[in-house]
PDB file of N, CA and C in Angstrom:
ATOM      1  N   UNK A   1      66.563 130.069  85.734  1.00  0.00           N
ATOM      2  CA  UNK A   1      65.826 129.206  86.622  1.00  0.00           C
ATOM      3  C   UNK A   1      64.708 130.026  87.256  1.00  0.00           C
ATOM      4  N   UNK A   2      63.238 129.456  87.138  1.00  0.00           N
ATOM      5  CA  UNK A   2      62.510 130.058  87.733  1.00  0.00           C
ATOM      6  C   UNK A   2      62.408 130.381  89.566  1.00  0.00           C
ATOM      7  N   UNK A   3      61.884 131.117  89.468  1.00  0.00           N
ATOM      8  CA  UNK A   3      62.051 131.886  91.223  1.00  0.00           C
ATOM      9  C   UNK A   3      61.163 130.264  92.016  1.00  0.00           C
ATOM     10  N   UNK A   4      60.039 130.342  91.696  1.00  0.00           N
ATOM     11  CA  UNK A   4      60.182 128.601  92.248  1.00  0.00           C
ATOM     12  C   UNK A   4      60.862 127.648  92.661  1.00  0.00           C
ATOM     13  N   UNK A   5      61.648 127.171  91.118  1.00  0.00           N
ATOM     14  CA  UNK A   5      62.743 126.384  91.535  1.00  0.00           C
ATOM     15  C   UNK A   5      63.776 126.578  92.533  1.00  0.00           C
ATOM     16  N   UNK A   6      64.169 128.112  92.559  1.00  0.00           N
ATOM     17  CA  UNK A   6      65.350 128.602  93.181  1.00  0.00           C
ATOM     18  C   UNK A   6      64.492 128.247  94.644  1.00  0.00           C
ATOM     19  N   UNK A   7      63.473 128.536  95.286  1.00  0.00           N
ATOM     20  CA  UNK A   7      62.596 128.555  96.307  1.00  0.00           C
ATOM     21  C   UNK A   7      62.866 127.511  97.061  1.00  0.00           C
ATOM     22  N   UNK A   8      62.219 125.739  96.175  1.00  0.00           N
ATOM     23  CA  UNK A   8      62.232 124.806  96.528  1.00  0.00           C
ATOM     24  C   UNK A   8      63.700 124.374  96.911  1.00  0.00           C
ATOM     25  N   UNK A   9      64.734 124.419  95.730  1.00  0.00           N
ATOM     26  CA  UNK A   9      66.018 124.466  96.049  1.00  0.00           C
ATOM     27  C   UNK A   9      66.556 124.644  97.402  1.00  0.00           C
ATOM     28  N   UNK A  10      66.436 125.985  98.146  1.00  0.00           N
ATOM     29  CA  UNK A  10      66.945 126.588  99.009  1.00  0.00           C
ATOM     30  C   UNK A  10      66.311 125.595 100.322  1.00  0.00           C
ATOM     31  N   UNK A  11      65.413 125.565 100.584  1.00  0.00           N
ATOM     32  CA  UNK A  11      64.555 124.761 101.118  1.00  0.00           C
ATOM     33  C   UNK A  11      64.879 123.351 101.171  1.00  0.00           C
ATOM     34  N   UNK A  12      65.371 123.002 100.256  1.00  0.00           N
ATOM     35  CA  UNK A  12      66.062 120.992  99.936  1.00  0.00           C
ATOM     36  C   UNK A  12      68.003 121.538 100.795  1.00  0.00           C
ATOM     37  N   UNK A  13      68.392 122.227 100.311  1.00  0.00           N
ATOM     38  CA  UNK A  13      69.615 122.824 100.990  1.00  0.00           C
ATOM     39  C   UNK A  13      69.130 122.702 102.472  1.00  0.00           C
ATOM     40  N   UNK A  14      68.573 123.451 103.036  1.00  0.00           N
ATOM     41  CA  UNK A  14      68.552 123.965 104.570  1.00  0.00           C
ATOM     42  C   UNK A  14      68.256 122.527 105.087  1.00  0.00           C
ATOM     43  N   UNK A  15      67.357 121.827 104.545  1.00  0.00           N
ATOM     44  CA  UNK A  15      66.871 120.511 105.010  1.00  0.00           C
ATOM     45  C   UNK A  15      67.525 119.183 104.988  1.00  0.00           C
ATOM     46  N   UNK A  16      68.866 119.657 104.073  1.00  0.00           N
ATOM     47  CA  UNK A  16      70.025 118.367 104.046  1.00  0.00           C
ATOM     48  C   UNK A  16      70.842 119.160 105.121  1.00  0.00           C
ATOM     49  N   UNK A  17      71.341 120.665 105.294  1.00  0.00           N
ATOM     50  CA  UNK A  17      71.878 120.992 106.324  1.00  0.00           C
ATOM     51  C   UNK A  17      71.429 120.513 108.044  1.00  0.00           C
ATOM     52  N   UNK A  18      70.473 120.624 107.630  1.00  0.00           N
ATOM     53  CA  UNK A  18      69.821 120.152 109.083  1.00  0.00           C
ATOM     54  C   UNK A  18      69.707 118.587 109.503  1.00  0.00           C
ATOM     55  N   UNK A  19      69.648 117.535 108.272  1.00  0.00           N
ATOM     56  CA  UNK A  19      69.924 116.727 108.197  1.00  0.00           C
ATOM     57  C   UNK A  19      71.172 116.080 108.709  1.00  0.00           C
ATOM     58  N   UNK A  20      72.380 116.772 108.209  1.00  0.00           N
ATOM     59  CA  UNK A  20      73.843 116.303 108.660  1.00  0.00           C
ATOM     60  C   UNK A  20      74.229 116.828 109.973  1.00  0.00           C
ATOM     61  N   UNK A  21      73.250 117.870 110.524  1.00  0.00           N
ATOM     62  CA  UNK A  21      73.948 118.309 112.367  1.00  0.00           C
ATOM     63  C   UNK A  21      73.000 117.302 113.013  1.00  0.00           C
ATOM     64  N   UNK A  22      71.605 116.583 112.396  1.00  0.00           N
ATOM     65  CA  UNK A  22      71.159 115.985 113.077  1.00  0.00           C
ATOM     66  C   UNK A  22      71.184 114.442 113.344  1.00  0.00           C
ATOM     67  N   UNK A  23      71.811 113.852 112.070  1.00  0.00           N
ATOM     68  CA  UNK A  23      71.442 112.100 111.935  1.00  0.00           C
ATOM     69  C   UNK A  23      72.858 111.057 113.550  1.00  0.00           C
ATOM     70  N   UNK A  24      74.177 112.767 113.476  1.00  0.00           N
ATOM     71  CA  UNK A  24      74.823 111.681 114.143  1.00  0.00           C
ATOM     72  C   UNK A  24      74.540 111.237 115.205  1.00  0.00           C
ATOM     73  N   UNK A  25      73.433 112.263 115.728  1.00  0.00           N
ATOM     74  CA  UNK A  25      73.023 112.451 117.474  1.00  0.00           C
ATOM     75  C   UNK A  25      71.740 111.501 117.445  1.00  0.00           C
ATOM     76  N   UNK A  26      71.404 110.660 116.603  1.00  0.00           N
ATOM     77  CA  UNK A  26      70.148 109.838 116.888  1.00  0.00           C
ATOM     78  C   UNK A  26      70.566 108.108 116.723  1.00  0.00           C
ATOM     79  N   UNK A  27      70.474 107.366 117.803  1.00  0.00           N
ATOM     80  CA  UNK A  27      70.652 106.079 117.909  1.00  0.00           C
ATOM     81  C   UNK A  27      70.194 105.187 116.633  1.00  0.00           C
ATOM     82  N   UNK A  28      68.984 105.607 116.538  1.00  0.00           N
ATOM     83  CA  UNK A  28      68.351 104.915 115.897  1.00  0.00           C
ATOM     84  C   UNK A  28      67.470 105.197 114.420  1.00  0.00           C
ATOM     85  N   UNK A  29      67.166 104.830 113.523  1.00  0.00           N
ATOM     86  CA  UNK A  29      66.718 104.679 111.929  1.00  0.00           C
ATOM     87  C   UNK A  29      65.077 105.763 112.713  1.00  0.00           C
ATOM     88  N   UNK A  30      64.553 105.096 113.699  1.00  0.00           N
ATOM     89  CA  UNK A  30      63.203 105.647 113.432  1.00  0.00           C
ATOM     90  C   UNK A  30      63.630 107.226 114.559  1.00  0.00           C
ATOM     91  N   UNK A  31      64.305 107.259 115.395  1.00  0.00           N
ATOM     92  CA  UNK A  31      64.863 108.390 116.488  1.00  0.00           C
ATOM     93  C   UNK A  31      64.897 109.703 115.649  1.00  0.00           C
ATOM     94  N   UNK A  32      65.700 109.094 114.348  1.00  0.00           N
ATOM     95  CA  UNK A  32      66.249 110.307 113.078  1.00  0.00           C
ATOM     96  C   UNK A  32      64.997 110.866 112.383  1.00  0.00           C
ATOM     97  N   UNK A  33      63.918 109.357 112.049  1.00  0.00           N
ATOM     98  CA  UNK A  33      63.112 110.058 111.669  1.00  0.00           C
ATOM     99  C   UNK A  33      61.916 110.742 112.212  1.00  0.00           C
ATOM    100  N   UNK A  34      61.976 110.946 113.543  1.00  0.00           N
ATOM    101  CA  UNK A  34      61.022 111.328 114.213  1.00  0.00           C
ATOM    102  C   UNK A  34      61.718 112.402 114.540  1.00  0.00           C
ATOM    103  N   UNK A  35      62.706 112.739 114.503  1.00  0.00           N
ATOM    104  CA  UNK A  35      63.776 114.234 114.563  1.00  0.00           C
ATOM    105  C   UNK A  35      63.123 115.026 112.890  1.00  0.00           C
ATOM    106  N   UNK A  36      64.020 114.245 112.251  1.00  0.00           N
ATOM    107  CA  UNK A  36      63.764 115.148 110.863  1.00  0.00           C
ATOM    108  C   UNK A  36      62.214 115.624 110.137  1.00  0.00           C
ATOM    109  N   UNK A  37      61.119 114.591 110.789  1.00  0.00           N
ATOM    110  CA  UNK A  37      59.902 114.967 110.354  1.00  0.00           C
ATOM    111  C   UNK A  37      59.314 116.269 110.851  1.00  0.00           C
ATOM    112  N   UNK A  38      60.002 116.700 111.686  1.00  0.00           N
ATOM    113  CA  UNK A  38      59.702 117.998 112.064  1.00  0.00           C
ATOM    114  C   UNK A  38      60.223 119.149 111.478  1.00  0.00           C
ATOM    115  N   UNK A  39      61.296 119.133 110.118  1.00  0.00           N
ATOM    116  CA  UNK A  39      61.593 119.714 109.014  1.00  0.00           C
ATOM    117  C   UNK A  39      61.016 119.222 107.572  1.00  0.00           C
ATOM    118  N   UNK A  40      60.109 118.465 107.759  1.00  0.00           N
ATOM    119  CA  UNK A  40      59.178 117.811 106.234  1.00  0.00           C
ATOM    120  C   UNK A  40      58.552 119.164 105.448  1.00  0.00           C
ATOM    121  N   UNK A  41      58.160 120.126 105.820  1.00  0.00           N
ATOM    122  CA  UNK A  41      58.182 121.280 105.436  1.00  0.00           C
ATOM    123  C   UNK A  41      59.126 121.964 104.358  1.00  0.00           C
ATOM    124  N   UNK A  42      59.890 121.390 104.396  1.00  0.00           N
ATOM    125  CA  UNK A  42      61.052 122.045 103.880  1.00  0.00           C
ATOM    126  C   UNK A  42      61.874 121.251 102.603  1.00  0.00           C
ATOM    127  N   UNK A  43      60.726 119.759 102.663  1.00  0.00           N
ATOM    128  CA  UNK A  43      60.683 118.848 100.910  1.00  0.00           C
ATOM    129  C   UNK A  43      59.442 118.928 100.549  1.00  0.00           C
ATOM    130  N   UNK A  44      58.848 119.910 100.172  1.00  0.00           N
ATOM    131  CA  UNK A  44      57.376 119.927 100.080  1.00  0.00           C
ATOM    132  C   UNK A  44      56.843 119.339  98.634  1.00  0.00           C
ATOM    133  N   UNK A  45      57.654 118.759  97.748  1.00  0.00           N
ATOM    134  CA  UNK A  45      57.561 118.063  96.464  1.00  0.00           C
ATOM    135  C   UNK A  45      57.650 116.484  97.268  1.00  0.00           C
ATOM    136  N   UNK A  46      57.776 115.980  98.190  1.00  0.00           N
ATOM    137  CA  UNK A  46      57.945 114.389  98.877  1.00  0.00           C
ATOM    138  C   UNK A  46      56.636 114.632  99.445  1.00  0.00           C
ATOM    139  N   UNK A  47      56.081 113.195  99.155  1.00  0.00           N
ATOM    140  CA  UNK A  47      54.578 112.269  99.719  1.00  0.00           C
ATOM    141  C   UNK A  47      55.322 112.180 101.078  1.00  0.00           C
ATOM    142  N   UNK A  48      54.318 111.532 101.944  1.00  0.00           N
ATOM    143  CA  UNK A  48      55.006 110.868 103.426  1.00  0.00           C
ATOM    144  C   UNK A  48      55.951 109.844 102.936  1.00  0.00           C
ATOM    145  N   UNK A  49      55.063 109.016 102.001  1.00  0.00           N
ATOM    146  CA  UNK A  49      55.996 107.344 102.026  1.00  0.00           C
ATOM    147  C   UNK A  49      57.375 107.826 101.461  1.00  0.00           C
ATOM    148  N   UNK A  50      57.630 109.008 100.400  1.00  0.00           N
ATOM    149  CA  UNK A  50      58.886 108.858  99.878  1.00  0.00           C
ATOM    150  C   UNK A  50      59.929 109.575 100.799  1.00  0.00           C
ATOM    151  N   UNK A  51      59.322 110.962 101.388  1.00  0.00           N
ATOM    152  CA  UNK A  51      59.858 111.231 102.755  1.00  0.00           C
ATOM    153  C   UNK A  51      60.576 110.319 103.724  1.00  0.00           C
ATOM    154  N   UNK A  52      60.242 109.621 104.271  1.00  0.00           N
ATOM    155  CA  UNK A  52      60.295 108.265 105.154  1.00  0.00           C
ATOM    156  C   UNK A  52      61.773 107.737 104.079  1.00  0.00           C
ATOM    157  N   UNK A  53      61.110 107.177 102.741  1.00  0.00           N
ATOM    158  CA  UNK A  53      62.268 106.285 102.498  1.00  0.00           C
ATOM    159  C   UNK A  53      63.663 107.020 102.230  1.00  0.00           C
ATOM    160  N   UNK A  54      63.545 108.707 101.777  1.00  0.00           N
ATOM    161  CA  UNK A  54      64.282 109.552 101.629  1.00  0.00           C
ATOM    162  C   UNK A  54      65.345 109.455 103.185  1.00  0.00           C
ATOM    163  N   UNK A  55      64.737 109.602 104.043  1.00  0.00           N
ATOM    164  CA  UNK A  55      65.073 109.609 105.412  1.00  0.00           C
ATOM    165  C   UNK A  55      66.112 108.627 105.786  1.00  0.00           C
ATOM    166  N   UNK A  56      65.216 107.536 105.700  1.00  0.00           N
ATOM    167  CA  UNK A  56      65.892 106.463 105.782  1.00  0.00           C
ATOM    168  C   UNK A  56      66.918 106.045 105.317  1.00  0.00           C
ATOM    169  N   UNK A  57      67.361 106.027 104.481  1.00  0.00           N
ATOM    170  CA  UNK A  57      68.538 106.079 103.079  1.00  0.00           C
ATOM    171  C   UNK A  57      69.190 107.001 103.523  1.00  0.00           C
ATOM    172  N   UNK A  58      69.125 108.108 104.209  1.00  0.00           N
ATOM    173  CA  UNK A  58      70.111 108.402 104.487  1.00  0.00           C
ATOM    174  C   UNK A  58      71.004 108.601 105.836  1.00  0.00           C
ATOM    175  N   UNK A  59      70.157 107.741 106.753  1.00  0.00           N
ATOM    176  CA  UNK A  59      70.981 107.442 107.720  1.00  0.00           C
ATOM    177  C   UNK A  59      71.209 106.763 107.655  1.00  0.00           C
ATOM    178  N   UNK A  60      70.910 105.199 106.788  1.00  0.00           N
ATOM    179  CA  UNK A  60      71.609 104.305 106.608  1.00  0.00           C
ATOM    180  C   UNK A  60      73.082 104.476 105.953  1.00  0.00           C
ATOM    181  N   UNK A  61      73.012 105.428 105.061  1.00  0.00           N
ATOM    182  CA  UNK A  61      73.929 105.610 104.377  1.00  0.00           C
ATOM    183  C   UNK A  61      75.319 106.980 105.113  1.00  0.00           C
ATOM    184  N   UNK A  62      74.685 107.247 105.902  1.00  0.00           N
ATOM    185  CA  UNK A  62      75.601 107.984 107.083  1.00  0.00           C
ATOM    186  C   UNK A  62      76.432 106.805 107.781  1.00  0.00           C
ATOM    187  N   UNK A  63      75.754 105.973 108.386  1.00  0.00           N
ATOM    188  CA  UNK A  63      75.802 104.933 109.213  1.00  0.00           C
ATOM    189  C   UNK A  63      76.956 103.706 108.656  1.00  0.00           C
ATOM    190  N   UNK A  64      76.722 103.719 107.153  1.00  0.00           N
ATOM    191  CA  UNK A  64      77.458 102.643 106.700  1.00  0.00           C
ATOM    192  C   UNK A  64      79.160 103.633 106.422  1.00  0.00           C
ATOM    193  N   UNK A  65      78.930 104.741 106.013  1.00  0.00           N
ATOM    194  CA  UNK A  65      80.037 104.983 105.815  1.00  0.00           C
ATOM    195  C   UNK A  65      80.791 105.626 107.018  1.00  0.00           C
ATOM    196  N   UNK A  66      80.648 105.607 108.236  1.00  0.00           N
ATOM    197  CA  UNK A  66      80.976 106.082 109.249  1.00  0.00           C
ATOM    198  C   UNK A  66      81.579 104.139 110.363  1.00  0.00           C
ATOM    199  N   UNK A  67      81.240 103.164 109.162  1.00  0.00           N
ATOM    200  CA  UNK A  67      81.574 101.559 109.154  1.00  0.00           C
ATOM    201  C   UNK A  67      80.689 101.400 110.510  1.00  0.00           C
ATOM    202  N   UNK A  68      78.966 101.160 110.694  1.00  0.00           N
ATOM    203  CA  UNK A  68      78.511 101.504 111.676  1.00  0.00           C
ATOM    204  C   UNK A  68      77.014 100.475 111.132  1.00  0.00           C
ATOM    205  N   UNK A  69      77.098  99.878 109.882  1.00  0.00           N
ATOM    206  CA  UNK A  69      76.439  99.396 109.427  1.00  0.00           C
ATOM    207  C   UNK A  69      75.994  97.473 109.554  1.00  0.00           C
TER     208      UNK A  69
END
């Protein structure tokens, strides 16, 4: 695997880590994403719009399986 890939990789890791200490502490769909856009840095292969829907999807999907949906 090129040193790139491994790069971006590590970077998609830290940014789902940061993701899961952050989605339970936010009320709300847009709260999360106005939290997590301040780690967008760290999917640097995501546009805004797919960012956003990336985001989204997954606090919904926190949300539903935590029966919160």
């Amino acid at each position: 695997m090129g040193k790139m890939k491994e790069h971006v990789m590590r970077l998609e890791e830290h940014f789902w880590h940061l993701a899961a200490q952050t989605v339970s502490g936010c009320e709300n769909v847009e709260d999360y994403l106005s939290e997590m856009s301040e780690y967008k840095q760290f999917m640097p292969l995501l546009d805004d719009d797919e960012f956003t829907e990336l985001v989204v999807d997954s606090f919904n999907h926190y949300w539903e399986e935590k029966g919160h949906a």
